[in-house]
C-alpha atoms as a PDB file:
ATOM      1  CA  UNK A   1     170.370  39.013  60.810  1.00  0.00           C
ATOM      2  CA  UNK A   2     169.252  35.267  60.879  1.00  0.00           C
ATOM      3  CA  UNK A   3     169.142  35.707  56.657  1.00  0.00           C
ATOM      4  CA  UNK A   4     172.613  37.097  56.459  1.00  0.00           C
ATOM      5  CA  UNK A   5     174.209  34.479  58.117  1.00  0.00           C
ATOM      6  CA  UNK A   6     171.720  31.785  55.961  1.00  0.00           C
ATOM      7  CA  UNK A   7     172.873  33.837  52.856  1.00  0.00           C
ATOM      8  CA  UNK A   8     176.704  34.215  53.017  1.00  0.00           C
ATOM      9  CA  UNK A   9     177.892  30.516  54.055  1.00  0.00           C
ATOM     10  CA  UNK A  10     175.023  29.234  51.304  1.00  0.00           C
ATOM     11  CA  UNK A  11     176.547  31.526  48.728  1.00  0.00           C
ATOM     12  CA  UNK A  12     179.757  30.621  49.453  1.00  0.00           C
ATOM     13  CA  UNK A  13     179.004  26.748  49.496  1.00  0.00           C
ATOM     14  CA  UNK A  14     177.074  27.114  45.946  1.00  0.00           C
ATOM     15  CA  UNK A  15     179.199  29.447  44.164  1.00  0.00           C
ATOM     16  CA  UNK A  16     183.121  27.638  45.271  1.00  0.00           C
ATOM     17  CA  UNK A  17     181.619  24.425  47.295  1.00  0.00           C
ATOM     18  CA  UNK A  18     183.015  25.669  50.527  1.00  0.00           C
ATOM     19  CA  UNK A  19     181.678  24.606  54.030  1.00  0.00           C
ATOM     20  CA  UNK A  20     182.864  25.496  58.090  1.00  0.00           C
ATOM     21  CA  UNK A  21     185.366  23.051  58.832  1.00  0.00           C
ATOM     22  CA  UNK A  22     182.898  21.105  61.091  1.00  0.00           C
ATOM     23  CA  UNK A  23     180.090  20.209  58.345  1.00  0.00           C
ATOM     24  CA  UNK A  24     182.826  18.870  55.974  1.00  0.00           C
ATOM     25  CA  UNK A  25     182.770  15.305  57.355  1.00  0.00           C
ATOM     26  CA  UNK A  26     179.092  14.511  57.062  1.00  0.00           C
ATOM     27  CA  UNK A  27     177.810  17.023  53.904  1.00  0.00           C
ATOM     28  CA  UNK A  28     178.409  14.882  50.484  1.00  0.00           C
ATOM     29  CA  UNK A  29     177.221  17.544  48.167  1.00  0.00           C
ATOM     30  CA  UNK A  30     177.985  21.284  49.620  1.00  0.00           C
ATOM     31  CA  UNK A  31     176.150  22.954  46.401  1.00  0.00           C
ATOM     32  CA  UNK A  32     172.953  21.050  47.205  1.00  0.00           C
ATOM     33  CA  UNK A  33     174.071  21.936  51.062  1.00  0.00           C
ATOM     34  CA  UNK A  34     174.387  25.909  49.687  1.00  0.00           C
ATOM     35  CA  UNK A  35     171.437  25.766  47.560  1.00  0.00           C
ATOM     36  CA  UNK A  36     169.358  24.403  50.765  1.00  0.00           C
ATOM     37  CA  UNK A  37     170.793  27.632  53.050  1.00  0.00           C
ATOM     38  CA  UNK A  38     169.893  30.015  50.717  1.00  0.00           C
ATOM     39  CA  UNK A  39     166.288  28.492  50.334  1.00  0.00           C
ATOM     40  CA  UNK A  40     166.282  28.709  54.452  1.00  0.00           C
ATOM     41  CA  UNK A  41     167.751  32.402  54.401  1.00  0.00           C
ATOM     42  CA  UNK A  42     164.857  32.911  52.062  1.00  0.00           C
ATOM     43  CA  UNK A  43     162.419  31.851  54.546  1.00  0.00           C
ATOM     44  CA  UNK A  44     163.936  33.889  57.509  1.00  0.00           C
ATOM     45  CA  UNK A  45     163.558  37.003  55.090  1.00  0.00           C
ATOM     46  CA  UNK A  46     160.177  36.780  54.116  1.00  0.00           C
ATOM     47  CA  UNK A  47     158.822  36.017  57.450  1.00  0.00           C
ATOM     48  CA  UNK A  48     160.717  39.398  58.172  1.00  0.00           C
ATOM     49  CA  UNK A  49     158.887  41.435  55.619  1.00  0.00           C
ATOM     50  CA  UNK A  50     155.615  39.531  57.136  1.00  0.00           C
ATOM     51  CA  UNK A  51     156.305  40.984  60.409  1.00  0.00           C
ATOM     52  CA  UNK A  52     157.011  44.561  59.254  1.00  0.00           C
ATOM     53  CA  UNK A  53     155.439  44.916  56.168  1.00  0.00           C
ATOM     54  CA  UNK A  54     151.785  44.657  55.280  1.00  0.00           C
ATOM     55  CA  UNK A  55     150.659  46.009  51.978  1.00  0.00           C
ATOM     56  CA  UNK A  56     147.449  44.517  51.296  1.00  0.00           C
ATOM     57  CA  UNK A  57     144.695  42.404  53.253  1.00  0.00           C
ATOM     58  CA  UNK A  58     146.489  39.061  52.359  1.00  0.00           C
ATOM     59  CA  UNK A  59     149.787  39.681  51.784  1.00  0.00           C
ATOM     60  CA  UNK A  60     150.737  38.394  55.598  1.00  0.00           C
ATOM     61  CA  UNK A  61     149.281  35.095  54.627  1.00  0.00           C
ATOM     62  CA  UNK A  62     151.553  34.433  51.179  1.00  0.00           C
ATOM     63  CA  UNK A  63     154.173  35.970  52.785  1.00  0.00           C
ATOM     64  CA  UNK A  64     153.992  33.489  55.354  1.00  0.00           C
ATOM     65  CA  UNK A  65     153.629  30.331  53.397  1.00  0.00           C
ATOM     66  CA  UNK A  66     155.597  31.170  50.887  1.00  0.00           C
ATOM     67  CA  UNK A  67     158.556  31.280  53.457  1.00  0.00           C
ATOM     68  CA  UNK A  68     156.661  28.358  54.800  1.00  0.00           C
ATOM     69  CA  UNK A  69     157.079  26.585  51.656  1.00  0.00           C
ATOM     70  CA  UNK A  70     160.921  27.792  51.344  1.00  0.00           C
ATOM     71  CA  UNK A  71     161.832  26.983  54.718  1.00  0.00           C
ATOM     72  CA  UNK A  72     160.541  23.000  54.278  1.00  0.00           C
ATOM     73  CA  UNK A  73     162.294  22.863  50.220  1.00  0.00           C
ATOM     74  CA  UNK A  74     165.503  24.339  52.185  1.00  0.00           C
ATOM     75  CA  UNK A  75     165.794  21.994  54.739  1.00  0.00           C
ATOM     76  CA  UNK A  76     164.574  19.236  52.886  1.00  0.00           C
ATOM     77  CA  UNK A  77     167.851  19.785  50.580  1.00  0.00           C
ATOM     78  CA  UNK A  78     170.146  20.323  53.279  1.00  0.00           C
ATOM     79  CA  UNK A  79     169.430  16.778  54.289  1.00  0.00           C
ATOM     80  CA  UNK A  80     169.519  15.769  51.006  1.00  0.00           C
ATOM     81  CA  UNK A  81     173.241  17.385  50.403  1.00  0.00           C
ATOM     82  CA  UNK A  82     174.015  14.803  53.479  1.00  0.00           C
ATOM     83  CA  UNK A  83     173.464  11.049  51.613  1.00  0.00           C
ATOM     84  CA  UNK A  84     176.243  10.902  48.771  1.00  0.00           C
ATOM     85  CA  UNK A  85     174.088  10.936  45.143  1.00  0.00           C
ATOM     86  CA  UNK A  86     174.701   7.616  43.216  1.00  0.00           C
ATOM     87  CA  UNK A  87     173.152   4.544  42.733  1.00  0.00           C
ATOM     88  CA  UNK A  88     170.790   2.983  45.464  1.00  0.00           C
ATOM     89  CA  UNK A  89     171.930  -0.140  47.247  1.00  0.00           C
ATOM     90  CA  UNK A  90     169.964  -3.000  47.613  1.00  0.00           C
ATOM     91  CA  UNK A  91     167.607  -3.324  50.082  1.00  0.00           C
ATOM     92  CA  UNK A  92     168.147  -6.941  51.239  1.00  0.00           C
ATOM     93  CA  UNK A  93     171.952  -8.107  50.771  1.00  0.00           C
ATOM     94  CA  UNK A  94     170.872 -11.539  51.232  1.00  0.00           C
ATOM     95  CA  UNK A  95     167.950 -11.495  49.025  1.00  0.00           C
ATOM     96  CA  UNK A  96     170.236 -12.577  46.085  1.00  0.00           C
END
């Protein structure tokens, strides 16, 4: 359940750059946004299949990091997808 409703709105927000009305104000780049959901939807699937389904000794373990490591890359774009991309300002105004 908690991947479905990761995977549709990221989808939709990668594939036509659509968002919910209330993230439209404060999310600069809604394909980086939609890439970052589906990375998270990605990490609420696999640590489904790590609850139900053990194959070998291991497998829990890189199941569960691996949608560890999803979960952190998804987020960490989502709040990238939040800071317009362009050139950096400078750090001290005054300092010219």
């Amino acid at each position: 359940m908690a991947a479905t409703i990761c995977f549709v709105p990221g989808l939709a927000a990668v594939t036509t750059a659509w968002l919910f009305p209330w993230l439209r104000a404060s999310i600069a780049r809604p394909r980086l946004w939609g890439w970052g959901e589906l990375m998270l939807g990605l990490f609420f699937a696999l640590q489904l299949m790590d609850q139900t389904i053990i194959f070998l000794p291991h497998s829990g373990d890189v199941l569960f990091y691996g949608g560890l490591a999803f979960g952190v890359v998804g987020l960490y774009l989502m709040m990238l997808a939040r800071s317009p991309g362009g050139t950096a300002e400078p750090s001290h105004p005054s300092a010219t």
